[in-house]
PDB file of N, CA and C in Angstrom:
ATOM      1  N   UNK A   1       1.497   1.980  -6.129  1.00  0.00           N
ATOM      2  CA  UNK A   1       2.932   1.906  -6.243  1.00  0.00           C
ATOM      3  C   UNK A   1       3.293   0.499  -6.693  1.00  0.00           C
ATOM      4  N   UNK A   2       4.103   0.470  -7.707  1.00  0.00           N
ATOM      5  CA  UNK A   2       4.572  -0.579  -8.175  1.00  0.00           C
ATOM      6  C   UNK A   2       6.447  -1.244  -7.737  1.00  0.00           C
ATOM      7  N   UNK A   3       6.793  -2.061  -6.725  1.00  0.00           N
ATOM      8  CA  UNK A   3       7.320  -3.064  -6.111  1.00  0.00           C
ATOM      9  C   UNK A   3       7.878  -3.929  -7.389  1.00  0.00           C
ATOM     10  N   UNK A   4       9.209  -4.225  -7.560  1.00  0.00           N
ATOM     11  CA  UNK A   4      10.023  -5.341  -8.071  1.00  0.00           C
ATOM     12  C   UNK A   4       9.868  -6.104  -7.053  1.00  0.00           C
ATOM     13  N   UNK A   5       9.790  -7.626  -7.732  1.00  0.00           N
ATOM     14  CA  UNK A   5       9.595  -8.885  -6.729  1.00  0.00           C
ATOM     15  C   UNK A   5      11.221  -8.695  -5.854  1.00  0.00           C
ATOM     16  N   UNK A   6      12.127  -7.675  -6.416  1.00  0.00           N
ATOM     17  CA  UNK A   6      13.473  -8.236  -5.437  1.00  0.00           C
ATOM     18  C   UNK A   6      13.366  -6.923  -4.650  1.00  0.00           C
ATOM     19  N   UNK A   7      12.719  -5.846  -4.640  1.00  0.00           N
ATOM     20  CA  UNK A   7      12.568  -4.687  -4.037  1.00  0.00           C
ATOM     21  C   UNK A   7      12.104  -5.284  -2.149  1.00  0.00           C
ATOM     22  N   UNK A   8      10.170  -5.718  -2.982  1.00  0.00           N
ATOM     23  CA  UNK A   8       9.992  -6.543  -2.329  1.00  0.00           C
ATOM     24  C   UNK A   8      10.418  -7.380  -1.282  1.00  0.00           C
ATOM     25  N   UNK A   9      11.070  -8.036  -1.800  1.00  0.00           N
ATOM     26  CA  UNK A   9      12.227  -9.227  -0.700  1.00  0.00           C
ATOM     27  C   UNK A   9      13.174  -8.121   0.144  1.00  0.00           C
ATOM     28  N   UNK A  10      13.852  -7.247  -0.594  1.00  0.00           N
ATOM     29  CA  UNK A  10      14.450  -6.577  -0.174  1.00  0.00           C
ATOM     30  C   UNK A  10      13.803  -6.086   1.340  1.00  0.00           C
ATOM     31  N   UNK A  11      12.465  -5.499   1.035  1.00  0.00           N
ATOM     32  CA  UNK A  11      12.126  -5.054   1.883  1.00  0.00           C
ATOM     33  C   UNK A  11      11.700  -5.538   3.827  1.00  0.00           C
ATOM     34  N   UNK A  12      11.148  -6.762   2.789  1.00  0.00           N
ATOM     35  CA  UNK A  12      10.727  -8.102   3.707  1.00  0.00           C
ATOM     36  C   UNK A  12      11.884  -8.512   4.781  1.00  0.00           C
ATOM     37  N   UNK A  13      13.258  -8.424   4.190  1.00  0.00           N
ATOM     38  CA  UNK A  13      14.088  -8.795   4.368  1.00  0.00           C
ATOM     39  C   UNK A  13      14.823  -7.881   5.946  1.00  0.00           C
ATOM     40  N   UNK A  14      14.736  -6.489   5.753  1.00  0.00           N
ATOM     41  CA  UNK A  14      14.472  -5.331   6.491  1.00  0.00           C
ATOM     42  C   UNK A  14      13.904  -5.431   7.612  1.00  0.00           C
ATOM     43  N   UNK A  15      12.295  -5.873   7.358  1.00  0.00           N
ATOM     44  CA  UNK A  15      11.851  -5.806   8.553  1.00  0.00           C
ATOM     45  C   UNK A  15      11.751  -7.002   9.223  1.00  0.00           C
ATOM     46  N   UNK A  16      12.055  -8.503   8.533  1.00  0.00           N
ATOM     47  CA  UNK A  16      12.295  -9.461   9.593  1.00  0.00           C
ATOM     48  C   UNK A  16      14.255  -9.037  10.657  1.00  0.00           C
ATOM     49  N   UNK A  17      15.153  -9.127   9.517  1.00  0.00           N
ATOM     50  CA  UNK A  17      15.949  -8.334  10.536  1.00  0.00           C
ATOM     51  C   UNK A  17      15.638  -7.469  11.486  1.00  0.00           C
ATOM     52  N   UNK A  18      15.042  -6.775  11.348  1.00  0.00           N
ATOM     53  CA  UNK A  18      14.688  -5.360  12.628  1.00  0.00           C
ATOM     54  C   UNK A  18      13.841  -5.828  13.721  1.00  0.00           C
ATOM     55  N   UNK A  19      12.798  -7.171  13.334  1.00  0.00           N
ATOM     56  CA  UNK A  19      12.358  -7.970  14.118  1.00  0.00           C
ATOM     57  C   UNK A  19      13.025  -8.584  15.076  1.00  0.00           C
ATOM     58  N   UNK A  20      14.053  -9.205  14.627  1.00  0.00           N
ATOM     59  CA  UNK A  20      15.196 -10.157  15.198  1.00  0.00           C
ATOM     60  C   UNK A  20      15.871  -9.354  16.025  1.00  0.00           C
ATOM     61  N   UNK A  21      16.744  -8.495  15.169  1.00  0.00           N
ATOM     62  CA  UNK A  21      17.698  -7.809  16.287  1.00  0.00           C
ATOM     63  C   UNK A  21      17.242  -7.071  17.095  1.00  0.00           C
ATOM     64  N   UNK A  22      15.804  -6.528  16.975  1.00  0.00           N
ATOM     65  CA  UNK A  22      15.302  -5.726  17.919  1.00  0.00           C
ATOM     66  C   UNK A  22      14.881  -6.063  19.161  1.00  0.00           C
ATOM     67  N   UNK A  23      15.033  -7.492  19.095  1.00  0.00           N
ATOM     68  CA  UNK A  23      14.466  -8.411  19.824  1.00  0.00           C
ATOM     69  C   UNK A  23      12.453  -7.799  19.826  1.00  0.00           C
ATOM     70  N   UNK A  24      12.240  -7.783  18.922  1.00  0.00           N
ATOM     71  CA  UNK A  24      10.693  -7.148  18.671  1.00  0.00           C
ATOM     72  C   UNK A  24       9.870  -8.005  18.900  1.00  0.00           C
ATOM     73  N   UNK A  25       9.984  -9.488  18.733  1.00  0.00           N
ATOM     74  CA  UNK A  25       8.616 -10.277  18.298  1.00  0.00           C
ATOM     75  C   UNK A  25       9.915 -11.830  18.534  1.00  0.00           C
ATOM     76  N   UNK A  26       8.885 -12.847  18.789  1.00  0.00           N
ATOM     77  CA  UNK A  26       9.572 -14.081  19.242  1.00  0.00           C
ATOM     78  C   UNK A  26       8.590 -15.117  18.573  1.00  0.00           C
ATOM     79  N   UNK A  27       9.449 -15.475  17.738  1.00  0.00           N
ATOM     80  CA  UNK A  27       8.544 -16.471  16.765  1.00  0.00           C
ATOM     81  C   UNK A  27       8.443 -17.797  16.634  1.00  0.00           C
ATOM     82  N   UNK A  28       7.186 -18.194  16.757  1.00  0.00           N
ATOM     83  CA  UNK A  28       6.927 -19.483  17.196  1.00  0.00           C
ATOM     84  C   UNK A  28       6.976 -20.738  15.816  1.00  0.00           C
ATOM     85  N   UNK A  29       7.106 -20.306  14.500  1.00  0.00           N
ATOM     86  CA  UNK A  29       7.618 -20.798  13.512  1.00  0.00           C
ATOM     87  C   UNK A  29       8.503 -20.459  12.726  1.00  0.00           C
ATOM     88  N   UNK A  30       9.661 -21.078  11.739  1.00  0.00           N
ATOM     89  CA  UNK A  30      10.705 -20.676  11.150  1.00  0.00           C
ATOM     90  C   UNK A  30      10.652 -19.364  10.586  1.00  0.00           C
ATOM     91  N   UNK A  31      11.697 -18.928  10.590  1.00  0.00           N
ATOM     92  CA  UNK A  31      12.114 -17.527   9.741  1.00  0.00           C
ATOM     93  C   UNK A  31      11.433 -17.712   8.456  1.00  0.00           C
ATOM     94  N   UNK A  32      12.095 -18.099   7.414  1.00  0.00           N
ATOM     95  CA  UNK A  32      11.375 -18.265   6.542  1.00  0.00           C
ATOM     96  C   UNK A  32      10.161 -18.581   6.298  1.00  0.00           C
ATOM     97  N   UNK A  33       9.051 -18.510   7.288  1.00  0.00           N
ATOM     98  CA  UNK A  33       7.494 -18.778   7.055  1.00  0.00           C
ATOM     99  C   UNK A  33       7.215 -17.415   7.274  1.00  0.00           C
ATOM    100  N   UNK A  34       7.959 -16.938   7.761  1.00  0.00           N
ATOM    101  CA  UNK A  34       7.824 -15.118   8.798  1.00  0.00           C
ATOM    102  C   UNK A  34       8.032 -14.581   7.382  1.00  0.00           C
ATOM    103  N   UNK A  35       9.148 -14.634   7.041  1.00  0.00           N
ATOM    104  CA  UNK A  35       9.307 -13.947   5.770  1.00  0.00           C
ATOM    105  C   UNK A  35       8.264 -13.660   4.751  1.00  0.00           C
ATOM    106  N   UNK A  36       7.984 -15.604   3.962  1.00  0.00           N
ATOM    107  CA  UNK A  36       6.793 -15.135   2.985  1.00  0.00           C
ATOM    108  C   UNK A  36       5.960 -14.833   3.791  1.00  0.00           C
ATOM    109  N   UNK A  37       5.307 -14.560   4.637  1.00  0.00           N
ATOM    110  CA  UNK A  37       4.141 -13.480   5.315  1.00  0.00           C
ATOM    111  C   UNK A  37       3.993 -12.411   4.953  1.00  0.00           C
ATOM    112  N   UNK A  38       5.555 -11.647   5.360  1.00  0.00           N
ATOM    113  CA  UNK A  38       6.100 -10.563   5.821  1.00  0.00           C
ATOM    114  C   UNK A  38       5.138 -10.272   3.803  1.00  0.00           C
ATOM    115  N   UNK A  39       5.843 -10.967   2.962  1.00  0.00           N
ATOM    116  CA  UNK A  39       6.323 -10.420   1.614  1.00  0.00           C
ATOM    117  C   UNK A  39       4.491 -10.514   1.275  1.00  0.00           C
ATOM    118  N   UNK A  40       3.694 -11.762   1.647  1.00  0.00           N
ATOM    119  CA  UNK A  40       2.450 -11.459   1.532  1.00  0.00           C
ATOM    120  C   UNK A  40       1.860 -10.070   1.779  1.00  0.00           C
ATOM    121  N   UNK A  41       1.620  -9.940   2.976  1.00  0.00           N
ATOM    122  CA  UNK A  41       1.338  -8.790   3.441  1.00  0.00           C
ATOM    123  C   UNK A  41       1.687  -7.611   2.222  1.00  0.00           C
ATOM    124  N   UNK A  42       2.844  -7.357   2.483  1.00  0.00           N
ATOM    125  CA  UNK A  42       3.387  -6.205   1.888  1.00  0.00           C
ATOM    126  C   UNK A  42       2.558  -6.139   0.098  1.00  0.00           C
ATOM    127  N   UNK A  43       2.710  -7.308  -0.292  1.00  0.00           N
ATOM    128  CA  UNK A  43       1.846  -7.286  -1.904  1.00  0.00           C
ATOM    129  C   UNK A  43       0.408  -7.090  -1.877  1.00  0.00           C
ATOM    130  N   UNK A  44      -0.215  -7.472  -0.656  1.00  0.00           N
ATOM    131  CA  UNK A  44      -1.751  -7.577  -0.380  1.00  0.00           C
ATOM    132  C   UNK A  44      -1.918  -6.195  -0.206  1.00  0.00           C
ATOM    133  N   UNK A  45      -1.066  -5.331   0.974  1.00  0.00           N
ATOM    134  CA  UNK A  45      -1.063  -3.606   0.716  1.00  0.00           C
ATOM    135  C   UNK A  45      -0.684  -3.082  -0.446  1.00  0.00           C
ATOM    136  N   UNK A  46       0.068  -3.568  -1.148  1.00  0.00           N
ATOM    137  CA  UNK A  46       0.423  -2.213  -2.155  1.00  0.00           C
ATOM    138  C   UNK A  46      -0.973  -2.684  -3.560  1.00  0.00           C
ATOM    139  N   UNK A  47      -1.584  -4.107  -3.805  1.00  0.00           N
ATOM    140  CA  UNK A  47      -2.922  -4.201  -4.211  1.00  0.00           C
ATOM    141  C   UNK A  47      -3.846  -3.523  -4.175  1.00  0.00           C
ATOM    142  N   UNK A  48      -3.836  -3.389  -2.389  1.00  0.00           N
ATOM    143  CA  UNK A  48      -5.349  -2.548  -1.832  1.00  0.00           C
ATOM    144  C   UNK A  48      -4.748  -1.110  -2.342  1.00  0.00           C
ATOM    145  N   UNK A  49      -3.681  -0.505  -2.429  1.00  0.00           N
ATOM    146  CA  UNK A  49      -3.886   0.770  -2.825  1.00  0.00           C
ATOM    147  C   UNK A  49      -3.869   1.250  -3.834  1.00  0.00           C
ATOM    148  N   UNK A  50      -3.100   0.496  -4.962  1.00  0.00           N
ATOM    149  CA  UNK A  50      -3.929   0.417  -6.306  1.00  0.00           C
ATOM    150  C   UNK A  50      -4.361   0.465  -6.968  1.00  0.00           C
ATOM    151  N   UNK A  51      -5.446  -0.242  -6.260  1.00  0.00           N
ATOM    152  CA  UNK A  51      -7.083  -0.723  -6.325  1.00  0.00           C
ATOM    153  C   UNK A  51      -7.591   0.998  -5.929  1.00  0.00           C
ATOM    154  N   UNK A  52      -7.687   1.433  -4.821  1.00  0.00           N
ATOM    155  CA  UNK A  52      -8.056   2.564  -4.378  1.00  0.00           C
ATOM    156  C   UNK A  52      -7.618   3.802  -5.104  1.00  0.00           C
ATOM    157  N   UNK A  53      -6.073   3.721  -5.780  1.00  0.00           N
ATOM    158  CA  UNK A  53      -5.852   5.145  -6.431  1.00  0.00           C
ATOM    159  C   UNK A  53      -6.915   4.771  -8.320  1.00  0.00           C
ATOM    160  N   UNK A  54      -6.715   3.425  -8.349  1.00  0.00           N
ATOM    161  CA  UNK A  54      -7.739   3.208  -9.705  1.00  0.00           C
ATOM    162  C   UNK A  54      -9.065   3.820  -9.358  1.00  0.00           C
ATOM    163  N   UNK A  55      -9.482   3.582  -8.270  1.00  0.00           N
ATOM    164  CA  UNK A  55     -11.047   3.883  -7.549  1.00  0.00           C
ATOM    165  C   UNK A  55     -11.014   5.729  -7.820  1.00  0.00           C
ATOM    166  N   UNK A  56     -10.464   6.228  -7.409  1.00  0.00           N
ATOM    167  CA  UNK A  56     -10.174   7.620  -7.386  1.00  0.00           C
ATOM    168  C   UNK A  56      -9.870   8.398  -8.601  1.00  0.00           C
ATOM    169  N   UNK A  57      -8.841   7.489  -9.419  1.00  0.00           N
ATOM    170  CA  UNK A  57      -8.981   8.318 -10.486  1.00  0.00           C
ATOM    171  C   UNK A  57      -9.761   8.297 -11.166  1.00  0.00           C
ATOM    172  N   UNK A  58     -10.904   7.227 -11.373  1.00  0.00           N
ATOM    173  CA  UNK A  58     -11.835   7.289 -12.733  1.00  0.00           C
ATOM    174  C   UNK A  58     -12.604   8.330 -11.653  1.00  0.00           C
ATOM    175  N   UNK A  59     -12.810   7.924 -10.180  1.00  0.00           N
ATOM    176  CA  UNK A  59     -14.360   9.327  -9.792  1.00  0.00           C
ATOM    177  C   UNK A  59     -13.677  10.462 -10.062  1.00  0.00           C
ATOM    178  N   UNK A  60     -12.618  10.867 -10.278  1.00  0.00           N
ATOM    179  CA  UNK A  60     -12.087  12.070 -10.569  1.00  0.00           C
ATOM    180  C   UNK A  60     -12.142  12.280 -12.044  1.00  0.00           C
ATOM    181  N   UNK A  61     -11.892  12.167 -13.339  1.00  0.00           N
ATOM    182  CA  UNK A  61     -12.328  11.413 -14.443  1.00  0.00           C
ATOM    183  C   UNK A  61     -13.496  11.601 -14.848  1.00  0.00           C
ATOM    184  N   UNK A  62     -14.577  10.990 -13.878  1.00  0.00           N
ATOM    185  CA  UNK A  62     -15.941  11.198 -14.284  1.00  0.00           C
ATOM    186  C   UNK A  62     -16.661  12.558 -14.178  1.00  0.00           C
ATOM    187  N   UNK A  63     -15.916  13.240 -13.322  1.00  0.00           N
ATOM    188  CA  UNK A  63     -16.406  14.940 -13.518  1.00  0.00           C
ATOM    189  C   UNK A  63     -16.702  15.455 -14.806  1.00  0.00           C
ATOM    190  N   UNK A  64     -17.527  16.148 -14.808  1.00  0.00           N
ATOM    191  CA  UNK A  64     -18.277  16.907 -16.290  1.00  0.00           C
ATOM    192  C   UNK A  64     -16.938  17.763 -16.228  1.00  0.00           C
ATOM    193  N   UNK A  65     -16.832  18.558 -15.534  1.00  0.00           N
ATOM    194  CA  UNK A  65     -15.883  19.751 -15.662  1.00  0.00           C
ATOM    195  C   UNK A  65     -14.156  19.313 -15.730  1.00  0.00           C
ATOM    196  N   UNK A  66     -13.219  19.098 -16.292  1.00  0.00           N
ATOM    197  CA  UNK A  66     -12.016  18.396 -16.469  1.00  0.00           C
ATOM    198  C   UNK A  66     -11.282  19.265 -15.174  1.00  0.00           C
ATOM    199  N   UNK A  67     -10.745  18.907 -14.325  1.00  0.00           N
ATOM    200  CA  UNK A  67      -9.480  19.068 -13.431  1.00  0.00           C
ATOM    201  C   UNK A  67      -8.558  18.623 -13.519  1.00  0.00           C
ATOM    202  N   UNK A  68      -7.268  19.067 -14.004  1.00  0.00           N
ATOM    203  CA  UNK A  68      -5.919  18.875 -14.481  1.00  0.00           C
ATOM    204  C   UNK A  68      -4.939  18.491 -13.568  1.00  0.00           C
ATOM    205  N   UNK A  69      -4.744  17.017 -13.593  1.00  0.00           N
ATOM    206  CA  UNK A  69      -4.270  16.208 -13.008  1.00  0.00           C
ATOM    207  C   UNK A  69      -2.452  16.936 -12.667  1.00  0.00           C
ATOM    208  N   UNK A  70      -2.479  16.982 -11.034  1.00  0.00           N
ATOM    209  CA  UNK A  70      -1.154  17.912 -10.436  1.00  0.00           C
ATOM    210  C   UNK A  70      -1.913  18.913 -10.315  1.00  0.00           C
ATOM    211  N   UNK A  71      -2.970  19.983 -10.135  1.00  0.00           N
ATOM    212  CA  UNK A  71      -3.505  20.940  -9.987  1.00  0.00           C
ATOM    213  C   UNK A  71      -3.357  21.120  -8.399  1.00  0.00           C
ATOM    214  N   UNK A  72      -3.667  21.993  -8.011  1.00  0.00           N
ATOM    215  CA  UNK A  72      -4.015  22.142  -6.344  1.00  0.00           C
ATOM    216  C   UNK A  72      -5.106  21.355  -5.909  1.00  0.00           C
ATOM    217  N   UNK A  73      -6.175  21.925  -6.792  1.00  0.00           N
ATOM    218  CA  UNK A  73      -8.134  21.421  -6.472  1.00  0.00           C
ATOM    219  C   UNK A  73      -7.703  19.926  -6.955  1.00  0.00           C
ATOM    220  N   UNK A  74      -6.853  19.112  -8.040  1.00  0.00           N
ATOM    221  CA  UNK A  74      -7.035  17.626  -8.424  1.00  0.00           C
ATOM    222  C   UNK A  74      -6.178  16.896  -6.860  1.00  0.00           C
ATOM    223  N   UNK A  75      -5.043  17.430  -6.086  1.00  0.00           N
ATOM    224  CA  UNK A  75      -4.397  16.831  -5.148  1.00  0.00           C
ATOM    225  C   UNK A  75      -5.165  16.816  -3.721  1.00  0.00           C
ATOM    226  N   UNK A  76      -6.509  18.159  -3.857  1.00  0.00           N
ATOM    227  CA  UNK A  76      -7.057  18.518  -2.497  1.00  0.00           C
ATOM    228  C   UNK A  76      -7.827  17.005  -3.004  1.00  0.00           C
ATOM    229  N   UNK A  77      -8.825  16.698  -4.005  1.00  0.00           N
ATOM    230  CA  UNK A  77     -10.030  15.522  -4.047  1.00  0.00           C
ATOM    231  C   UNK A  77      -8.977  14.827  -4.389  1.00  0.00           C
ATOM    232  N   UNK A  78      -7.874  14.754  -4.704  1.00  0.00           N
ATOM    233  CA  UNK A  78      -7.815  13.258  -4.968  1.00  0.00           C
ATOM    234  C   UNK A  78      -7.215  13.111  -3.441  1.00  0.00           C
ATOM    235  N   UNK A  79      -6.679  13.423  -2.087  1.00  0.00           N
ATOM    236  CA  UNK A  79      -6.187  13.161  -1.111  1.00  0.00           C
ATOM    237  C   UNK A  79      -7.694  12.746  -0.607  1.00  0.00           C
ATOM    238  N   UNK A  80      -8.804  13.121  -0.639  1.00  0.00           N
ATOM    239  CA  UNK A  80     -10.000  13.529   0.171  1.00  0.00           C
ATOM    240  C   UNK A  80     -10.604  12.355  -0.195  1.00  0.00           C
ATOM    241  N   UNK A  81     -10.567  11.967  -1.701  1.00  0.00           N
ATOM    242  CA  UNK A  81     -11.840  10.915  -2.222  1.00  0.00           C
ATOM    243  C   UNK A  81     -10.628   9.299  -1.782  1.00  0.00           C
ATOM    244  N   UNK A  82      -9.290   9.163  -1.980  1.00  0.00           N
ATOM    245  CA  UNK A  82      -8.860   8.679  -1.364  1.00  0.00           C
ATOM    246  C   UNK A  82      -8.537   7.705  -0.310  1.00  0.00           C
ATOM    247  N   UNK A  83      -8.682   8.757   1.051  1.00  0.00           N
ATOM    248  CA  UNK A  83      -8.743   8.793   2.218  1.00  0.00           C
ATOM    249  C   UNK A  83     -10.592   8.112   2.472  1.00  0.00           C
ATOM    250  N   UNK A  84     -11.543   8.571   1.982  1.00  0.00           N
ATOM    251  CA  UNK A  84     -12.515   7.788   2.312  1.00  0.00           C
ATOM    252  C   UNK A  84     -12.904   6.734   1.414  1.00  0.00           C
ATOM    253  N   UNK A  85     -11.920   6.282   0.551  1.00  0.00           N
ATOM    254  CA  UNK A  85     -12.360   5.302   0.007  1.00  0.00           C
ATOM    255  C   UNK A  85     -11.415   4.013   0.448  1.00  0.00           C
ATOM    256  N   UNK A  86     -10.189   5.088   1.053  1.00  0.00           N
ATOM    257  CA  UNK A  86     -10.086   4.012   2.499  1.00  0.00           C
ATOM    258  C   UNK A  86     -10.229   3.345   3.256  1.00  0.00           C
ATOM    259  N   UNK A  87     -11.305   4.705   4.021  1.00  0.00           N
ATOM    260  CA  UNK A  87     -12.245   3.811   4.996  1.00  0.00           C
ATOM    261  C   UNK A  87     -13.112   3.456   4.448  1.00  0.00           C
ATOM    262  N   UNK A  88     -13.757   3.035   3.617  1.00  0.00           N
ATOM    263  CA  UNK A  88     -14.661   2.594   2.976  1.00  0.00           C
ATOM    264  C   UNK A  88     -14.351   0.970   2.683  1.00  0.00           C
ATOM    265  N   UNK A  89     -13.038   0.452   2.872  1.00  0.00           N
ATOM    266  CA  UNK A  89     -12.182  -0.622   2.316  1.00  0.00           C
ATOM    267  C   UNK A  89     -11.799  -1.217   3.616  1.00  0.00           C
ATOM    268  N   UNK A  90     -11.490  -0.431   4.213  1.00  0.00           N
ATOM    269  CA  UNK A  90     -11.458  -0.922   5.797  1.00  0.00           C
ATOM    270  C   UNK A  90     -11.367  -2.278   5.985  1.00  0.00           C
ATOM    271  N   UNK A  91     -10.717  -2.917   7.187  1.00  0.00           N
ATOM    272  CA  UNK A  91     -11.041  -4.253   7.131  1.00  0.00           C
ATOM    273  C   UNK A  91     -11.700  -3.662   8.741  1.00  0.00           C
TER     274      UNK A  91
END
């Protein structure tokens, strides 16, 4: 999934509020260090997955036999090859 840098912020923006008012989390350095974290994070995930749907589509791709991408059988392996290339990524 592809994120605008102001989507992004947007988002960042969301969950340090919901932090705050939720009284969720009590932070021992400025807001704004919380933030670019927050916005790190969030770019470092949408990377790793990516990375993983690139991983998936070429093994899907590399089949001799073509499966037509939106099919039933292309959404069952591509959820399946996916999901363990997930855990495979794991931290």
């Amino acid at each position: 999934m592809v994120l605008s840098e102001d989507k992004i912020s947007h988002l960042s923006h969301l969950i340090l509020n919901e932090l705050v008012r939720g009284h969720r989390a009590t932070f021992l350095v400025e807001e704004g260090k919380v933030l670019r974290e927050i916005k790190r994070v969030i770019v470092h995930e949408l990377r790793a997955e990516e990375a993983i749907d690139q991983a998936v589509r070429a093994k899907l791709a590399s089949y001799s036999r073509p499966i037509s991408e939106g099919s039933p059988e292309w959404e069952t392996l591509y959820h399946k090859f996916f999901t363990e290339e997930r855990q495979k990524r794991k931290r």
